[in-house]
C-alpha atoms as a PDB file:
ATOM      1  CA  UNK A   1     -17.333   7.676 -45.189  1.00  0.00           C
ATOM      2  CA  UNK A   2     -14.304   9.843 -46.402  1.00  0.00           C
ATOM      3  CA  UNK A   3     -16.772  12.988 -46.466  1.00  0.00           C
ATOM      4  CA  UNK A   4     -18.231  12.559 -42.969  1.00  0.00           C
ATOM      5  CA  UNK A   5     -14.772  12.179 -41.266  1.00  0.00           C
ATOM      6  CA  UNK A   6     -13.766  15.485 -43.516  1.00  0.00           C
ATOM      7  CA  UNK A   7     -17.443  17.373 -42.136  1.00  0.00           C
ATOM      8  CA  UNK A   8     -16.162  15.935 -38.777  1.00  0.00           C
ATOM      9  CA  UNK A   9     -12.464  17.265 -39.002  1.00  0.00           C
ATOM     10  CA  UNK A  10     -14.067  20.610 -40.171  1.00  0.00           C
ATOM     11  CA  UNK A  11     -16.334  20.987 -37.312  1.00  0.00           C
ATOM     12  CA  UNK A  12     -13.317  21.114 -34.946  1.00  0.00           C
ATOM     13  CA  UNK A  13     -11.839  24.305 -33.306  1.00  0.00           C
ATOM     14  CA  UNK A  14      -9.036  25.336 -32.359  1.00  0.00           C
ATOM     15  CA  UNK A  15     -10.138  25.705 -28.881  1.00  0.00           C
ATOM     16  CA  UNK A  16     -11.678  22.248 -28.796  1.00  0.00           C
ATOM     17  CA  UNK A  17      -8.397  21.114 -30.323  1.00  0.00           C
ATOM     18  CA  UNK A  18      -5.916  22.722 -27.316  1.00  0.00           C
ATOM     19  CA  UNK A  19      -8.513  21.444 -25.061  1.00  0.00           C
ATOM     20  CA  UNK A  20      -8.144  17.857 -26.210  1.00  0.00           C
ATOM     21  CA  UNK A  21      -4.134  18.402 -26.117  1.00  0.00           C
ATOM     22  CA  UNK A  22      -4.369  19.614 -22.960  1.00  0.00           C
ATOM     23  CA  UNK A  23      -6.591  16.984 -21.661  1.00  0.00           C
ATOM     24  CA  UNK A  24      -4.041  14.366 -23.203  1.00  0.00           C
ATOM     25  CA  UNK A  25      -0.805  15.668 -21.748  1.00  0.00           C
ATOM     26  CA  UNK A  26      -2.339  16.358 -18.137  1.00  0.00           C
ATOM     27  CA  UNK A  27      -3.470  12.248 -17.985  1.00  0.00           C
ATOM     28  CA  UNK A  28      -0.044  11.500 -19.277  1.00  0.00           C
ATOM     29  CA  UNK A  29       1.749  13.384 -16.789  1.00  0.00           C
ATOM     30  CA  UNK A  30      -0.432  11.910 -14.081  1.00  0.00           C
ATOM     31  CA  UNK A  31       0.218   8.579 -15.718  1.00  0.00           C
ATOM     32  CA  UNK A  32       4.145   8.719 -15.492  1.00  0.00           C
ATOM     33  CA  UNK A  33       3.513  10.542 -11.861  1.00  0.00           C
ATOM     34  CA  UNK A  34       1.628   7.496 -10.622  1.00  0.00           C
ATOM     35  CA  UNK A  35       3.987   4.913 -12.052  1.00  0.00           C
ATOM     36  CA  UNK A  36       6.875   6.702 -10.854  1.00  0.00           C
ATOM     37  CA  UNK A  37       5.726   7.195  -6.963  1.00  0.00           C
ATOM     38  CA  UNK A  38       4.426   3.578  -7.007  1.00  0.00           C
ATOM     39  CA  UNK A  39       7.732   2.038  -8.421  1.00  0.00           C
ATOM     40  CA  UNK A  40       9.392   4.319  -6.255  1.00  0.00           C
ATOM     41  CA  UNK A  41       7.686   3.699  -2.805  1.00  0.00           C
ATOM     42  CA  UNK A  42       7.110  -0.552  -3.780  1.00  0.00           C
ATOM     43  CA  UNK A  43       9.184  -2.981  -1.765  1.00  0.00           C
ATOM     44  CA  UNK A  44      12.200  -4.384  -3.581  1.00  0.00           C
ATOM     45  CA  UNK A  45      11.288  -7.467  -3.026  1.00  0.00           C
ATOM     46  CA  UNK A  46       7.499  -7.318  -4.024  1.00  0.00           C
ATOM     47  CA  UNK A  47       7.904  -9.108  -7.353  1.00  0.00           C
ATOM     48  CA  UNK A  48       9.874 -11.962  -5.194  1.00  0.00           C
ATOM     49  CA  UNK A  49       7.707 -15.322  -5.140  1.00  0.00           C
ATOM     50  CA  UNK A  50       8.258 -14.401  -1.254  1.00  0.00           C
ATOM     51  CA  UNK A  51       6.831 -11.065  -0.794  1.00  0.00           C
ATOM     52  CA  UNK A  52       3.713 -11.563   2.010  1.00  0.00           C
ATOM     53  CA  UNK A  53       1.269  -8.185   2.484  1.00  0.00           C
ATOM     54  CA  UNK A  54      -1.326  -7.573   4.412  1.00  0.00           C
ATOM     55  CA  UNK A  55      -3.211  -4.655   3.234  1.00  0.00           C
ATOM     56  CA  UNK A  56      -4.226  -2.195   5.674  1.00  0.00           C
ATOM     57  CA  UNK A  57      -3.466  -4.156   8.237  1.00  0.00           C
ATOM     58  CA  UNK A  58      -4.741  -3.144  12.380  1.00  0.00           C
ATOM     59  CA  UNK A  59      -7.632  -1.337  10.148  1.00  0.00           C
ATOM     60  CA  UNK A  60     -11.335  -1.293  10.542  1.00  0.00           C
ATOM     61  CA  UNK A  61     -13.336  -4.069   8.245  1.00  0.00           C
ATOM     62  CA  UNK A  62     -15.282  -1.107   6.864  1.00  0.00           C
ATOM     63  CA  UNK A  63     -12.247   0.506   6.384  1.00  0.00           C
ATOM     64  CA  UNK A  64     -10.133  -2.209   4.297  1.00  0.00           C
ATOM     65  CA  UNK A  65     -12.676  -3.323   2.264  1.00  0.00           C
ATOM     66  CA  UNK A  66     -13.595  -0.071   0.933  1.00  0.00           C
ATOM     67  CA  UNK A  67     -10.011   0.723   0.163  1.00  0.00           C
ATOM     68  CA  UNK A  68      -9.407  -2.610  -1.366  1.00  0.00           C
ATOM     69  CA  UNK A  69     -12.700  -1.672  -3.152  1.00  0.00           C
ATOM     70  CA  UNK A  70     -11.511   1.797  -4.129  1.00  0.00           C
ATOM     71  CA  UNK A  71      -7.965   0.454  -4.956  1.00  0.00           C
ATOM     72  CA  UNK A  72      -9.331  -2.509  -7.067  1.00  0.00           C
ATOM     73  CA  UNK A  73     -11.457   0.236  -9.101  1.00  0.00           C
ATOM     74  CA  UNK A  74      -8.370   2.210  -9.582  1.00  0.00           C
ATOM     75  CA  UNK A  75      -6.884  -0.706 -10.954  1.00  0.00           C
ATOM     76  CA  UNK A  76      -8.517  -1.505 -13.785  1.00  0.00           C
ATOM     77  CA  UNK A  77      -8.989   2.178 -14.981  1.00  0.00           C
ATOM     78  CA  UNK A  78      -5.155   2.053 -14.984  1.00  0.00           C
ATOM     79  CA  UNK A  79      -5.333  -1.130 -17.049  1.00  0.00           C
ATOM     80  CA  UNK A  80      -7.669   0.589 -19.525  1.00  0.00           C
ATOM     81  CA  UNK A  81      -5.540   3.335 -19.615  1.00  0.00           C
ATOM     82  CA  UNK A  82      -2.868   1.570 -20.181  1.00  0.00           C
ATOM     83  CA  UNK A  83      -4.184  -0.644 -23.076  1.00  0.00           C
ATOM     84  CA  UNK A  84      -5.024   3.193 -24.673  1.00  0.00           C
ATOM     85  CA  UNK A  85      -1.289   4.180 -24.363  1.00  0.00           C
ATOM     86  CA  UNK A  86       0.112   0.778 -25.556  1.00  0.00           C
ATOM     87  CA  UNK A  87      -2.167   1.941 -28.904  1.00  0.00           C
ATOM     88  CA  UNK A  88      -0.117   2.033 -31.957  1.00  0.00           C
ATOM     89  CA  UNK A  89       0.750   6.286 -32.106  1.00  0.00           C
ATOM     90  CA  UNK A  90      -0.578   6.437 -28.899  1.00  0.00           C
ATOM     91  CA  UNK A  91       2.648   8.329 -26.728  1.00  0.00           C
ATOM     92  CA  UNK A  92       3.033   6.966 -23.468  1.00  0.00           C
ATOM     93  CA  UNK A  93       4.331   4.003 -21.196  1.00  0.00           C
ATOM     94  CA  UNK A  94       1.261   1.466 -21.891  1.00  0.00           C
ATOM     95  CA  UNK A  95       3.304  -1.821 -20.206  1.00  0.00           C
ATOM     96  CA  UNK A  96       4.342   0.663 -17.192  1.00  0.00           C
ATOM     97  CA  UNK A  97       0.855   1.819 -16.540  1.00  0.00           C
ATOM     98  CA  UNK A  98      -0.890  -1.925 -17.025  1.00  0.00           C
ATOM     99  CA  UNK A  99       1.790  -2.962 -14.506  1.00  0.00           C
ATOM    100  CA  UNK A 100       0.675  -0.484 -12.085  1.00  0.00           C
ATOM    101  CA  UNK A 101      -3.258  -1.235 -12.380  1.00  0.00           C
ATOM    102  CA  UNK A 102      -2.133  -5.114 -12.236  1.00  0.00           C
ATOM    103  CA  UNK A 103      -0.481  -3.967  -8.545  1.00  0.00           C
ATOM    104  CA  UNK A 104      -3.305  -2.426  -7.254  1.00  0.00           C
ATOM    105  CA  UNK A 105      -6.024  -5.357  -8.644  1.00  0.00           C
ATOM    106  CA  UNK A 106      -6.239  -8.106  -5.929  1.00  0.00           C
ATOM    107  CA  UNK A 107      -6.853 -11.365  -8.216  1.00  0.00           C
ATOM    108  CA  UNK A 108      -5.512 -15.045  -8.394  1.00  0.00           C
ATOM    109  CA  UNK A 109      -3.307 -15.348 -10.571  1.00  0.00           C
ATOM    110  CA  UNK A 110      -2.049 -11.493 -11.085  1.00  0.00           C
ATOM    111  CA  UNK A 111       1.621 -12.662 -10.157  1.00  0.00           C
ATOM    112  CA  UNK A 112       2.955 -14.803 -12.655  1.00  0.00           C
ATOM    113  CA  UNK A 113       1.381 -12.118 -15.207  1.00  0.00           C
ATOM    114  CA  UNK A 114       3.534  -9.153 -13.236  1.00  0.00           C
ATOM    115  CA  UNK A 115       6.233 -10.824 -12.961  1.00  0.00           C
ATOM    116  CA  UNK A 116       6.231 -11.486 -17.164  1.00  0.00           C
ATOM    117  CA  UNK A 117       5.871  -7.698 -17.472  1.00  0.00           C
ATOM    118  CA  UNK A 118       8.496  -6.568 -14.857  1.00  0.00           C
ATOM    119  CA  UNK A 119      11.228  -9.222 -16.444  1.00  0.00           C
ATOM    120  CA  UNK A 120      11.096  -7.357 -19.762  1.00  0.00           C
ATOM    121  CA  UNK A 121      14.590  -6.166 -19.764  1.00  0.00           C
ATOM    122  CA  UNK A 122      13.637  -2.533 -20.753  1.00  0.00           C
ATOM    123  CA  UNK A 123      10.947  -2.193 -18.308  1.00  0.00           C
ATOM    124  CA  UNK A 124      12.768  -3.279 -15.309  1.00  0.00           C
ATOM    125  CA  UNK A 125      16.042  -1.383 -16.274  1.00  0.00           C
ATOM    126  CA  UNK A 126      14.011   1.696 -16.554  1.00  0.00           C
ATOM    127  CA  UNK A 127      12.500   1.262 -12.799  1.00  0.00           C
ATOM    128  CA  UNK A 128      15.868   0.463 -11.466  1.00  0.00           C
ATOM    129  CA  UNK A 129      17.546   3.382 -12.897  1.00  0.00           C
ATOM    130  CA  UNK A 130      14.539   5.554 -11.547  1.00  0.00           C
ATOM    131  CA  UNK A 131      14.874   3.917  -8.294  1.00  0.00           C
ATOM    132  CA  UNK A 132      18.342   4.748  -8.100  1.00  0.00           C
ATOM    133  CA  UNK A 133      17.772   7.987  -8.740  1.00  0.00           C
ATOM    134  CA  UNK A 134      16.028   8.237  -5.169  1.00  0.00           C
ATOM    135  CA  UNK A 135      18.681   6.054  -3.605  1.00  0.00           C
ATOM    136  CA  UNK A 136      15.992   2.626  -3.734  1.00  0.00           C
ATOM    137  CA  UNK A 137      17.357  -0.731  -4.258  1.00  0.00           C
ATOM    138  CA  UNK A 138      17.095  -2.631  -7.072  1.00  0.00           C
ATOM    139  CA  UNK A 139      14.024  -4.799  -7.679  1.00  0.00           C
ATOM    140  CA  UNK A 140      14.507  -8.446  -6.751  1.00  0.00           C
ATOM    141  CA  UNK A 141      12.964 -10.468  -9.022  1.00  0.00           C
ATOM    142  CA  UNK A 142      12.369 -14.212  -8.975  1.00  0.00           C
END
């Protein structure tokens, strides 16, 4: 076992190395871009047991459902993604990003399970501090 990881490790370049880095910090930075816009742009009150949307609404059939299609797919690659970064060594905000697939998945049930993530005193602290920063209100949580 110990001898094929070392032929493995071996086998690796420096090129394929820097590409693998590279390919690493580009999803991370496109992670923390997507987490910030979305926490940015989200209704304060959208973690409030009172918070009502209709998405797309006025739009075609064809229209909404392939968005809520598209979005839903989105989703739960952000979910995987997220379960990657929350990896032991793995650098990255892993609760953030499962948070963000769990707002774009339309399920029963998703709410109580955001709502469990976004009361996590570090996580929402850090979202109202970056929401602050663009002059947002505070999230109103239930």
């Amino acid at each position: 076992m110990i001898d094929w990881l070392s032929q493995l490790w071996a086998s690796i370049t420096l090129g394929q190395m820097l590409i693998g880095v590279a390919l690493f910090l580009g999803s991370l930075a496109l992670s923390f871009g997507a987490i910030a816009i979305v926490m940015i742009k989200i209704p304060a009150n959208y973690f409030s047991t009172h918070y009502k949307h209709d998405f797309l609404p006025g739009s075609p059939f064809i229209v909404r459902w392939g968005a809520v299609i598209g979005k839903n797919i989105l989703g739960v690659l952000l979910i995987l993604l997220g379960l990657a970064l929350s990896l032991p060594g793995v650098p990255g905000q892993g609760i953030l990003t499962i948070l963000l697939g769990l707002i774009m998945l339309d399920i029963p049930g998703k709410r109580p399970l955001e709502a469990r993530i976004i009361q996590r005193p570090a996580v929402l602290s850090a979202i109202n501090n970056l929401r602050a920063r663009y002059a947002k209100p505070p999230l109103d949580v239930d």
